[in-house]
Protein backbone atom coordinates (compact mmCIF):
# COMPACT_ATOMS: atom_id res chain seq x y z
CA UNK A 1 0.00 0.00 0.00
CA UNK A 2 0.92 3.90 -0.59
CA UNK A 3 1.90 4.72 2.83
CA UNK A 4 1.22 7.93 2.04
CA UNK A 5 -2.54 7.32 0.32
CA UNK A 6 -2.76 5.43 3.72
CA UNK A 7 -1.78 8.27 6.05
CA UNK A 8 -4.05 10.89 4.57
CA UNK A 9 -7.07 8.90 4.65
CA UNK A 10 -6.43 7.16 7.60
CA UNK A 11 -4.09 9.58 9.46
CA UNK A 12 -5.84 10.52 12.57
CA UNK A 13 -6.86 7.28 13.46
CA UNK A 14 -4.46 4.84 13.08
CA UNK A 15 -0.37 5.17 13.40
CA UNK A 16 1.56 4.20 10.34
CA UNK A 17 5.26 2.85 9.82
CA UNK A 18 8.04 1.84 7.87
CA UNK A 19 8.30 2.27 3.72
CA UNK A 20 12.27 3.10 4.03
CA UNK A 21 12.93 0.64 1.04
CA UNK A 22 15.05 -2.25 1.91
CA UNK A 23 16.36 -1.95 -1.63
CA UNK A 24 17.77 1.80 -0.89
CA UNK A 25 19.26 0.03 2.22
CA UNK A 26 20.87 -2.65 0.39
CA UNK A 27 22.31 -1.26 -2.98
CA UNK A 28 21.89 2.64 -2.64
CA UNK A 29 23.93 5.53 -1.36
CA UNK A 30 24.38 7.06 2.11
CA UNK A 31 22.44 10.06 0.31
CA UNK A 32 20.04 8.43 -1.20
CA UNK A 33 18.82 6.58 2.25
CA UNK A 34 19.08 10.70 3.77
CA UNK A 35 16.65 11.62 0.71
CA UNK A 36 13.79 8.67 1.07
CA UNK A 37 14.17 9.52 5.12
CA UNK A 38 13.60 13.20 4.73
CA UNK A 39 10.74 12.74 2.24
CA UNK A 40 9.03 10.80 4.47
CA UNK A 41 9.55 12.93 7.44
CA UNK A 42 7.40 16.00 5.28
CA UNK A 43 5.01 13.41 3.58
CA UNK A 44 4.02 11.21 6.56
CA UNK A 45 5.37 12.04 9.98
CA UNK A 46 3.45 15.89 10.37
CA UNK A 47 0.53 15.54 13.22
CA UNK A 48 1.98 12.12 14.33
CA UNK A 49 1.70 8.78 13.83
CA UNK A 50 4.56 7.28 12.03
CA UNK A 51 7.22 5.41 12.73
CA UNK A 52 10.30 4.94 10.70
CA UNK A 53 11.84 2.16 9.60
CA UNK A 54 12.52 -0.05 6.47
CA UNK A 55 9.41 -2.15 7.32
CA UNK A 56 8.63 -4.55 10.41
CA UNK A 57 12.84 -5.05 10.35
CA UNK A 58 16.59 -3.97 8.97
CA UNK A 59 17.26 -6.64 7.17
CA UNK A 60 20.45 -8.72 7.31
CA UNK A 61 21.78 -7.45 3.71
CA UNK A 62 21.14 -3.90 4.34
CA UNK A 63 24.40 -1.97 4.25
CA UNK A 64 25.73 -1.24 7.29
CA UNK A 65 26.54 2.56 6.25
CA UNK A 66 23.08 3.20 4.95
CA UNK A 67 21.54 1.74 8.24
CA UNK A 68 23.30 4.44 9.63
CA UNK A 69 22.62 7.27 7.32
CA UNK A 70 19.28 6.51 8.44
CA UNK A 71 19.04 6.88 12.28
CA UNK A 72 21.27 10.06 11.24
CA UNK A 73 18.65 11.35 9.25
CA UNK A 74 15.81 10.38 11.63
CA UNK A 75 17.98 11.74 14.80
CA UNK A 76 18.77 15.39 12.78
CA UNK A 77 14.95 16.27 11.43
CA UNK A 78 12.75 13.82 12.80
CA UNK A 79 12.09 15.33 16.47
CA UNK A 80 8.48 16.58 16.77
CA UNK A 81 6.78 18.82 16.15
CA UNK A 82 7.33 18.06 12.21
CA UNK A 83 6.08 20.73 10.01
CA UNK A 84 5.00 20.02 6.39
């Protein structure tokens, strides 16, 4: 599902998470993990409920640098209040 189709229609009632893609993790750049993480942040996290991550887990293959450029990303611009 579009998480974000799911958030606006379902947004105040129920908390989303994940939709980092595993695939980003896995083969992309430290940058590109920083870009789906901050896009997320302004599509889904304003008003609450969401919760990132790649999807229920990291998994095993992710890189190990990208993991990382993640909880960066999340720990620099995801403290709320998040603004659109």
């Amino acid at each position: 599902m579009d998480i974000r189709a799911v958030k606006e229609r379902y947004g105040s009632r129920l908390c989303v998470l994940g939709n980092v893609n595993v695939d980003t993790l896995a083969r992309g750049t430290p940058e590109d993990v920083k870009e789906e993480v901050l896009d997320l942040l302004r599509d889904v996290a304003p008003n609450g409920g969401f919760v990132l991550t790649s999807s229920g887990s990291v998994p095993s293959y992710a890189k190990a640098k990208n993991v990382m450029a993640m909880v960066r990303a999340l720990q620099e611009n995801g403290t709320y209040p998040i603004q659109h």
